[in-house]
C-alpha atoms as a PDB file:
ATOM      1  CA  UNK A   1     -43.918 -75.558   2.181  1.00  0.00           C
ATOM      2  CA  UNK A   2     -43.044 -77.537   5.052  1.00  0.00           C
ATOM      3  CA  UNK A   3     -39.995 -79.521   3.349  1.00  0.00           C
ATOM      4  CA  UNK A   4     -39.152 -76.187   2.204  1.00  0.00           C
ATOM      5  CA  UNK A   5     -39.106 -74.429   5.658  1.00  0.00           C
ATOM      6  CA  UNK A   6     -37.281 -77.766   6.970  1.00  0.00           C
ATOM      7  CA  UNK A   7     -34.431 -76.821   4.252  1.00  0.00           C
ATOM      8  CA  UNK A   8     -34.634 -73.228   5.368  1.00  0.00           C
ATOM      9  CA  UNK A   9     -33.314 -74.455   9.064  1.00  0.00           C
ATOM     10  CA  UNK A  10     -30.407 -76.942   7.072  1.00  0.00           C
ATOM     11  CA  UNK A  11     -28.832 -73.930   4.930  1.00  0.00           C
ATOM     12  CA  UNK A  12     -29.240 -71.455   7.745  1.00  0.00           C
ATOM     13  CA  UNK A  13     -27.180 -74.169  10.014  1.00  0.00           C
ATOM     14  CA  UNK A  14     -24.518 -74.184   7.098  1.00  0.00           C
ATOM     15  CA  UNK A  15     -24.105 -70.716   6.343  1.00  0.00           C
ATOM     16  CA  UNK A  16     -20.979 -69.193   7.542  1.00  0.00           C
ATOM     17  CA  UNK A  17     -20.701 -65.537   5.627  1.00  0.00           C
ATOM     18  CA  UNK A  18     -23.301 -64.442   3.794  1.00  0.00           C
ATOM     19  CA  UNK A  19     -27.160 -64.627   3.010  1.00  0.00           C
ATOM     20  CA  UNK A  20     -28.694 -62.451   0.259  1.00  0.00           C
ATOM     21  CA  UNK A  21     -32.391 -62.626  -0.991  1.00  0.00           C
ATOM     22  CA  UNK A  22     -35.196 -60.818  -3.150  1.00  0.00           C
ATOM     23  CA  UNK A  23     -38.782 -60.742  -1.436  1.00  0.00           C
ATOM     24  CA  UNK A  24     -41.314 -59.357  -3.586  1.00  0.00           C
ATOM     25  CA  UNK A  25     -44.886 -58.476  -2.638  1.00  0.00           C
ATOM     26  CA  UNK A  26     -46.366 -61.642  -3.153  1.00  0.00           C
ATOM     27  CA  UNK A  27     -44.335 -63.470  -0.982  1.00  0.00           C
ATOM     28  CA  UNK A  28     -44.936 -61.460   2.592  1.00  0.00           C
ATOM     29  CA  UNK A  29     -47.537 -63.536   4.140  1.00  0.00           C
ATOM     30  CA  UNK A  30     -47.226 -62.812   7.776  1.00  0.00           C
ATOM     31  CA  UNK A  31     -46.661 -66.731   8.693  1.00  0.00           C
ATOM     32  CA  UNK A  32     -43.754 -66.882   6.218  1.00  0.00           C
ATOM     33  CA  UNK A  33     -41.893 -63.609   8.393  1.00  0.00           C
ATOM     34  CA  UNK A  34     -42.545 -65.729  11.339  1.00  0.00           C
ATOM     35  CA  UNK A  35     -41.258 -68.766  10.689  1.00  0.00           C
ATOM     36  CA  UNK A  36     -37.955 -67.066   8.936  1.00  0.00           C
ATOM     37  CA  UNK A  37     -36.957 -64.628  12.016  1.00  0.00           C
ATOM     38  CA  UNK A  38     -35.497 -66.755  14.032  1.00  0.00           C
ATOM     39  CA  UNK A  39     -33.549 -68.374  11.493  1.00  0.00           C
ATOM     40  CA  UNK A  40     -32.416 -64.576  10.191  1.00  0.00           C
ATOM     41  CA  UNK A  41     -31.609 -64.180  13.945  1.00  0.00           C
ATOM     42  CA  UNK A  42     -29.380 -67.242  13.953  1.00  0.00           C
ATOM     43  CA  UNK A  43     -27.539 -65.685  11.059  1.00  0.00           C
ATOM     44  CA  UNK A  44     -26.915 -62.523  12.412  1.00  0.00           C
ATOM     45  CA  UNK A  45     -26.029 -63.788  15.752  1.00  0.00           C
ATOM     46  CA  UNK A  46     -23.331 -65.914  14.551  1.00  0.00           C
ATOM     47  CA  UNK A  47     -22.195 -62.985  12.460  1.00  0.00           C
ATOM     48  CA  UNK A  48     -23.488 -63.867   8.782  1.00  0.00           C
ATOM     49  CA  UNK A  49     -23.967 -60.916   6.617  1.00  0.00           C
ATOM     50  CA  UNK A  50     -27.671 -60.534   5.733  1.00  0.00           C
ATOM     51  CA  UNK A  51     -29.012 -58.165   2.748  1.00  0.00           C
ATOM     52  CA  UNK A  52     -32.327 -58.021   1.361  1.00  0.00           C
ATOM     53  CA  UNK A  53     -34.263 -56.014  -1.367  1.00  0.00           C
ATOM     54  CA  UNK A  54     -37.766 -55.644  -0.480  1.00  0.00           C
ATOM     55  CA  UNK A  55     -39.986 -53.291  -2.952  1.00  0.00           C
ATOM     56  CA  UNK A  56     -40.448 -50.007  -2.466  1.00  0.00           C
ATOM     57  CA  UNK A  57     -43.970 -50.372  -1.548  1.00  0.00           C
ATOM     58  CA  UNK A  58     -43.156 -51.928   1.615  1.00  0.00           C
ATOM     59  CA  UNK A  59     -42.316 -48.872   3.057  1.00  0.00           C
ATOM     60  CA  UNK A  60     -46.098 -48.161   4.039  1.00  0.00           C
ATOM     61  CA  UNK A  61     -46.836 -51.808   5.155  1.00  0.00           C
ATOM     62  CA  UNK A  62     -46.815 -51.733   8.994  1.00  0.00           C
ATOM     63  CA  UNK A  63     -46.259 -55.464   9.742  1.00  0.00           C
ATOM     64  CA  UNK A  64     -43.157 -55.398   6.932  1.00  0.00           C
ATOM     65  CA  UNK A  65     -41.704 -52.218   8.132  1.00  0.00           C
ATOM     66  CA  UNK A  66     -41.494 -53.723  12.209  1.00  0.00           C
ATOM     67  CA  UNK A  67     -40.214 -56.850  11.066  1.00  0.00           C
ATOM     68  CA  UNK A  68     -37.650 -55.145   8.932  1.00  0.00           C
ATOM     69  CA  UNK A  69     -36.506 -52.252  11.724  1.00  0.00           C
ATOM     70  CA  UNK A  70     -36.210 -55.792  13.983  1.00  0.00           C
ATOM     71  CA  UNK A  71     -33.423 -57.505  11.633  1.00  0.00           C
ATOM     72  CA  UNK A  72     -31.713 -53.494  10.777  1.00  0.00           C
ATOM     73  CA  UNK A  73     -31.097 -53.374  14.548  1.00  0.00           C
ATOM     74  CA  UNK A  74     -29.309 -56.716  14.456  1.00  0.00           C
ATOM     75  CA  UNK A  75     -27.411 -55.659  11.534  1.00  0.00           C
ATOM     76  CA  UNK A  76     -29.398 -56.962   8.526  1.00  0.00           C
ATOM     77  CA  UNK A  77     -28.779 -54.849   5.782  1.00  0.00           C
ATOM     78  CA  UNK A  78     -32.378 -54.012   3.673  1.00  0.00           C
ATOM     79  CA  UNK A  79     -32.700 -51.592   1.058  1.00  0.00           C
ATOM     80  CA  UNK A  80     -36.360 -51.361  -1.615  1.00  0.00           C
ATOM     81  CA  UNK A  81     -36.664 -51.050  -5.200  1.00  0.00           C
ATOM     82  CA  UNK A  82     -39.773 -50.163  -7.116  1.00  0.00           C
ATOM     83  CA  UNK A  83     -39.954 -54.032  -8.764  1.00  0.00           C
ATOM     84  CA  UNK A  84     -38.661 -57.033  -7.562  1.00  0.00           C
ATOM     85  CA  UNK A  85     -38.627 -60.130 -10.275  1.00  0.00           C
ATOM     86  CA  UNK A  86     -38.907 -63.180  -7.710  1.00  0.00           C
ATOM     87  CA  UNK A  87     -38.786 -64.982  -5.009  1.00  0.00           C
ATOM     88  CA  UNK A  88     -34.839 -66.021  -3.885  1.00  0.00           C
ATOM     89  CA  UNK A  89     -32.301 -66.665  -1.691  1.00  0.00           C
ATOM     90  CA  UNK A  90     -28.667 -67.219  -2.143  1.00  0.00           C
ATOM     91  CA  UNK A  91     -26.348 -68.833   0.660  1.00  0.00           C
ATOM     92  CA  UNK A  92     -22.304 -68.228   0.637  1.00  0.00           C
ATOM     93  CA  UNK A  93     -22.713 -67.531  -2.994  1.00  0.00           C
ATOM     94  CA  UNK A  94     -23.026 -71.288  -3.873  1.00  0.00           C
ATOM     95  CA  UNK A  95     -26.574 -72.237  -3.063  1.00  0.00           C
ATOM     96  CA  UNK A  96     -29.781 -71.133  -4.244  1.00  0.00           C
ATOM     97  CA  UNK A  97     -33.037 -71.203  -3.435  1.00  0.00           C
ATOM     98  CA  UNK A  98     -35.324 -70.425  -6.033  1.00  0.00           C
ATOM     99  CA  UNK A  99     -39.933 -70.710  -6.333  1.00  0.00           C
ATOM    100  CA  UNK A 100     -40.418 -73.807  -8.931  1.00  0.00           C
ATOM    101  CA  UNK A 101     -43.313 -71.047 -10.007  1.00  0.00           C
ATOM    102  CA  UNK A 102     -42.023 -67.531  -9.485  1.00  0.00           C
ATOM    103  CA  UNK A 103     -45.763 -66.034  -9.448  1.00  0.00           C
ATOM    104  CA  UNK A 104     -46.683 -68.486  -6.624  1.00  0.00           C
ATOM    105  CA  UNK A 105     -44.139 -69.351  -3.982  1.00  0.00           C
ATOM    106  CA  UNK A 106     -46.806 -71.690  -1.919  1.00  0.00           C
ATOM    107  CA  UNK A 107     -45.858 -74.349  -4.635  1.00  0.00           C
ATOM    108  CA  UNK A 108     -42.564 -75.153  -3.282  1.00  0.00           C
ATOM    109  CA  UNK A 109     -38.931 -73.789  -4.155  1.00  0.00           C
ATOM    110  CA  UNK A 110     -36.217 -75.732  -5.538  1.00  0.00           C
ATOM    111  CA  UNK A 111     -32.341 -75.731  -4.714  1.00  0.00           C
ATOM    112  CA  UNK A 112     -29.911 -75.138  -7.124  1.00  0.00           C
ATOM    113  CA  UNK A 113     -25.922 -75.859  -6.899  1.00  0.00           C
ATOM    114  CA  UNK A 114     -24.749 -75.140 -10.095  1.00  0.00           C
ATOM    115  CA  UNK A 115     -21.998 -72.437 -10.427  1.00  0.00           C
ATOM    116  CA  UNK A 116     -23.254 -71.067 -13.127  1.00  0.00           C
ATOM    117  CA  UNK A 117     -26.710 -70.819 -12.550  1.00  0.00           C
ATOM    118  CA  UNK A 118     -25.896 -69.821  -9.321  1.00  0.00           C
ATOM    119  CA  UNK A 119     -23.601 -66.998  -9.946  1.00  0.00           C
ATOM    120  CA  UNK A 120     -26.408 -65.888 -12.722  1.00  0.00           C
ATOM    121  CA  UNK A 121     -29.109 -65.618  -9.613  1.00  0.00           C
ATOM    122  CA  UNK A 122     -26.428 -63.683  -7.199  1.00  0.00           C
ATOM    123  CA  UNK A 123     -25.508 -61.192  -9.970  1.00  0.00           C
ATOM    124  CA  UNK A 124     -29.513 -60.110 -10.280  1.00  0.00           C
ATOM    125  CA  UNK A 125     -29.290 -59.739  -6.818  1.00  0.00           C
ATOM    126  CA  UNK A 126     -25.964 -57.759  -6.671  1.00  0.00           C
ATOM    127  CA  UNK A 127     -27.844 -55.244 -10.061  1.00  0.00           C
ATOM    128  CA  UNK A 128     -30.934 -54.265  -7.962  1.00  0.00           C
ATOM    129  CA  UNK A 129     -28.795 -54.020  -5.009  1.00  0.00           C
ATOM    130  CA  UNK A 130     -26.449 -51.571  -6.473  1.00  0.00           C
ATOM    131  CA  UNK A 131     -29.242 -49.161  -7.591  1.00  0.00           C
ATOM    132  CA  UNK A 132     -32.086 -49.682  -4.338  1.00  0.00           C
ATOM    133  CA  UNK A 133     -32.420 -47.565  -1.889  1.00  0.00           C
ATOM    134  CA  UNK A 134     -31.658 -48.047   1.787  1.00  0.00           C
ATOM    135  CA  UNK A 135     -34.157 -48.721   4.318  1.00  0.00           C
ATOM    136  CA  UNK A 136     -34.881 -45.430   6.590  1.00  0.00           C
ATOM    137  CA  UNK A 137     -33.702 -43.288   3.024  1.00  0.00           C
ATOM    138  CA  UNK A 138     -36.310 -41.785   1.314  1.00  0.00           C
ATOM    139  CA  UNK A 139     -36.304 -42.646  -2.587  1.00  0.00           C
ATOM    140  CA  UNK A 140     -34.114 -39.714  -3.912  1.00  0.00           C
ATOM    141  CA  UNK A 141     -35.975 -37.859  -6.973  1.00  0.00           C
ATOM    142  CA  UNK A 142     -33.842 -37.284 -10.345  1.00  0.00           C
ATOM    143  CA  UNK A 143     -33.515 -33.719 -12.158  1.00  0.00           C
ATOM    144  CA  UNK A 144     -36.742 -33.931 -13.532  1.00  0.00           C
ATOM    145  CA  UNK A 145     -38.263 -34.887 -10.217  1.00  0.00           C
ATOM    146  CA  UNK A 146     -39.369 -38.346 -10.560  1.00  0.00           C
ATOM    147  CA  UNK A 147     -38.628 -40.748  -7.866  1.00  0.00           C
ATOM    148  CA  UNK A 148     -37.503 -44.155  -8.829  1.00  0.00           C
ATOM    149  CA  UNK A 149     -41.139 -45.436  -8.275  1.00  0.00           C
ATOM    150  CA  UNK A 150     -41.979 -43.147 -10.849  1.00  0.00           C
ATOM    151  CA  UNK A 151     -39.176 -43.845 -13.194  1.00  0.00           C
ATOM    152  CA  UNK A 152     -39.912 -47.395 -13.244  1.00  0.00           C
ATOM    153  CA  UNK A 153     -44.433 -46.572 -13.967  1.00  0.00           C
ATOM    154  CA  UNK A 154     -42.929 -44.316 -17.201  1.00  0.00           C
ATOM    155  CA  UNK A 155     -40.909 -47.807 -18.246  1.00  0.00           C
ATOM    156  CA  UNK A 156     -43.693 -49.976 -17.587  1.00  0.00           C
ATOM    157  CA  UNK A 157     -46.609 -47.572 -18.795  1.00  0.00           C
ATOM    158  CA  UNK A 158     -44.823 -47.003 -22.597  1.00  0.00           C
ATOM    159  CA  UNK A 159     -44.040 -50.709 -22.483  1.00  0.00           C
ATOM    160  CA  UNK A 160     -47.376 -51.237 -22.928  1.00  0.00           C
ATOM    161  CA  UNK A 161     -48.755 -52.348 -19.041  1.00  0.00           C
ATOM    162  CA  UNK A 162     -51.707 -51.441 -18.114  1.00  0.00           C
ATOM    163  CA  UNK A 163     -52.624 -50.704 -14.834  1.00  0.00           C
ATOM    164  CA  UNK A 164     -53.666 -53.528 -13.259  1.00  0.00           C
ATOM    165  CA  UNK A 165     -50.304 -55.436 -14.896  1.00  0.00           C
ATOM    166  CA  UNK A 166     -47.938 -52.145 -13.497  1.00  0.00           C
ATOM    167  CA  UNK A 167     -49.671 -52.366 -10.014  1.00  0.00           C
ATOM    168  CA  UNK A 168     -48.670 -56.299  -9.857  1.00  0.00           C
ATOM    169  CA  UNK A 169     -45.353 -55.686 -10.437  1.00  0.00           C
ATOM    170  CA  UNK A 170     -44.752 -52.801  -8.869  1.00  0.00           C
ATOM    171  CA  UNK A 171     -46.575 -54.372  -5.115  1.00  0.00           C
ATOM    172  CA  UNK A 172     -49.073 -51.893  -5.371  1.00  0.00           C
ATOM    173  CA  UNK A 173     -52.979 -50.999  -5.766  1.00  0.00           C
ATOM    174  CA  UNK A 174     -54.228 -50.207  -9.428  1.00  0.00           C
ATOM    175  CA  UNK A 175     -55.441 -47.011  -7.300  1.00  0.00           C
ATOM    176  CA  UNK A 176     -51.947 -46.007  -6.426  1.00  0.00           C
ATOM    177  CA  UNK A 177     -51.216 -46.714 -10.050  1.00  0.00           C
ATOM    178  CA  UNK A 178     -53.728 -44.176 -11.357  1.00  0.00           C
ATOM    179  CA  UNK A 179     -52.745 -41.488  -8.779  1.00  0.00           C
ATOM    180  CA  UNK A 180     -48.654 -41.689  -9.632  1.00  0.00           C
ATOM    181  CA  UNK A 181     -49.487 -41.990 -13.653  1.00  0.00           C
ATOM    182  CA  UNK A 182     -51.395 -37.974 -13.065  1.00  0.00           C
ATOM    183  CA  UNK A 183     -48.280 -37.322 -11.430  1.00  0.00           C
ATOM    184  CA  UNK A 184     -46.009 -38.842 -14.193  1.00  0.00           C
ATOM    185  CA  UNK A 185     -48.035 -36.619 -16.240  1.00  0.00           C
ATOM    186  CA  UNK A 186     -48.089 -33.807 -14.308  1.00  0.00           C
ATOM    187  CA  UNK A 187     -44.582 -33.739 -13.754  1.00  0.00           C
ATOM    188  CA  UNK A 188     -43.881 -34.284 -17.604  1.00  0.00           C
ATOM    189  CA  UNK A 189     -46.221 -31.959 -18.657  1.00  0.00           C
ATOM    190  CA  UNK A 190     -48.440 -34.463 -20.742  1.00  0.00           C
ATOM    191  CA  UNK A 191     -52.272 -34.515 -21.428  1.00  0.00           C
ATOM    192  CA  UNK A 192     -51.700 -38.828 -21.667  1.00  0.00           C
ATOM    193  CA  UNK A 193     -49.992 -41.258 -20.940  1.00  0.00           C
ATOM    194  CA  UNK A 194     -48.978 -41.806 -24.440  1.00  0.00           C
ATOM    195  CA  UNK A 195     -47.620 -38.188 -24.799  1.00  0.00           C
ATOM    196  CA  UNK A 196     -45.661 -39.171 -21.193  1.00  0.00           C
ATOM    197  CA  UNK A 197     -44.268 -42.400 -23.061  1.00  0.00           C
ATOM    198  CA  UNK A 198     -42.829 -40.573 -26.033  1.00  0.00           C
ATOM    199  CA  UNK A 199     -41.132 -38.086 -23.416  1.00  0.00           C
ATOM    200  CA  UNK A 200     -39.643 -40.631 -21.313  1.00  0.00           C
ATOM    201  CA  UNK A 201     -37.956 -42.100 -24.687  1.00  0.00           C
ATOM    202  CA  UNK A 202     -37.046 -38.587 -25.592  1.00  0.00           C
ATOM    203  CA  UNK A 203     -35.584 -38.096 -22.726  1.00  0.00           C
ATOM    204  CA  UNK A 204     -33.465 -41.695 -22.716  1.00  0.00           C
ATOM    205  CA  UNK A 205     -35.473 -43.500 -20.546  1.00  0.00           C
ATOM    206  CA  UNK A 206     -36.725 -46.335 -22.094  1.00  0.00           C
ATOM    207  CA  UNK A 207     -35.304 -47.678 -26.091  1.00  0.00           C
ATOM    208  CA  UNK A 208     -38.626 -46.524 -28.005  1.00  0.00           C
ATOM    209  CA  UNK A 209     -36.861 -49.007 -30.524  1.00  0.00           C
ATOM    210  CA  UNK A 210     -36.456 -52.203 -28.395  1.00  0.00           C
ATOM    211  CA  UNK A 211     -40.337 -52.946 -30.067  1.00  0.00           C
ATOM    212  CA  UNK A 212     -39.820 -56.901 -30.079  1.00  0.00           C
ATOM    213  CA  UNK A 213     -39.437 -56.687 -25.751  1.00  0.00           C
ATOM    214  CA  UNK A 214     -42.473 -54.396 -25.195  1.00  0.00           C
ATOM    215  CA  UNK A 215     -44.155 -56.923 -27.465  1.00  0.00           C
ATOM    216  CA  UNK A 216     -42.969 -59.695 -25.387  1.00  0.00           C
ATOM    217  CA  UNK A 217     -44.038 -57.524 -21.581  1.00  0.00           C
ATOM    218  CA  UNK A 218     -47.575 -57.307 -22.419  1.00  0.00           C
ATOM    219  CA  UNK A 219     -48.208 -60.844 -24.183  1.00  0.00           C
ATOM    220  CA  UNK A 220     -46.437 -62.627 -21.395  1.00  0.00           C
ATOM    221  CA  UNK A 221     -47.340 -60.634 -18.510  1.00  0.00           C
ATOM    222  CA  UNK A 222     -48.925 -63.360 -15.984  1.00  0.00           C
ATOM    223  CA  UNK A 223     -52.782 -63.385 -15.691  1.00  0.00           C
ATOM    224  CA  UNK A 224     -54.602 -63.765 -12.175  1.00  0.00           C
ATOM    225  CA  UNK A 225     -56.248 -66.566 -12.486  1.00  0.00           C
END
């Protein structure tokens, strides 16, 4: 982590427009914030862009929310979606920085430079960027009154998740996950989570036909060791 942090300081010296990153859950350890402010603060004092996705359940972390008001008021641009995939960072749209295991940042990142894989990286960031929310926004609810925290528990419940897997991925407690699945259920009128799958697909949410991915979510899903 320390050659890593060292390479932080090197790209952050070379960047001249633009940083963009994802920062899931797992990856806010209160030493990590710290030793990346003042390089975000060299950034935005030279006038780099800066935009980062956080997830949604960062809203209602204390320590997060400060250090993200801090970079806002310097111009950093942060917005939260329910899931975030991984751990990255993109400078000037030609180098990324990317966890050699995406479950585990502490192992050490790796740089990329290849135009293609690069462009691959910024384009997942520019997808969840289009659709998050802004910082200081609340999460807007849909017709049917479902927030996009809530949209994203129907996708992961009928894909087969179970609640400790959809509280992983979604930042959150498996608590928080049973309170917002008897509000999924509530708000869709189902007696289970099964009958709250079917409705979501019904309702063209999630491709009740796409079996061969759901398959794939719940075999694959990571394990705690």
């Amino acid at each position: 982590m320390e050659a890593v942090r060292g390479r932080l300081e090197e790209l952050t010296m070379a960047t001249t427009v633009e940083c963009v990153s994802l920062n899931p859950n797992s990856a806010q350890k209160p030493e990590s914030k710290k030793a990346s402010k003042p390089l975000n603060q060299q950034l935005l004092e030279r006038g780099v862009a800066i935009r980062a996705i956080y997830q949604d359940s960062h809203r209602h972390n204390p320590l997060l929310q400060e250090y993200a008001t801090w970079m806002t008021d310097l111009g950093g641009e942060i917005r939260t979606a329910p899931t975030v995939p991984m751990l990255m960072i993109v400078y000037d749209r030609r180098v990324a920085l990317l966890p050699i295991d995406p479950y585990d940042s502490s192992k050490g990142a790796q740089e990329v430079h290849a135009p293609g894989i690069v462009t691959a990286v910024y384009g997942l960031f520019a997808q969840i960027w289009s659709t998050a929310t802004p910082l200081g926004r609340t999460p807007e609810r849909d017709e049917a009154g479902l927030d996009p925290q809530l949209r994203e528990l129907a996708r992961l419940l009928a894909a087969g998740s179970t609640d400790e897997m959809a509280a992983r991925k979604m930042g959150v407690s498996a608590r928080t996950i049973k309170r917002r699945s008897a509000e999924l259920m509530e708000l869709l009128d189902a007696r289970s989570r099964f009958q709250a799958g079917v409705i979501a697909a019904q309702r063209g949410w999630i491709d009740t036909s796409d079996t061969s991915t759901r398959r794939a979510d719940t075999a694959l899903a990571p394990h705690p060791a």
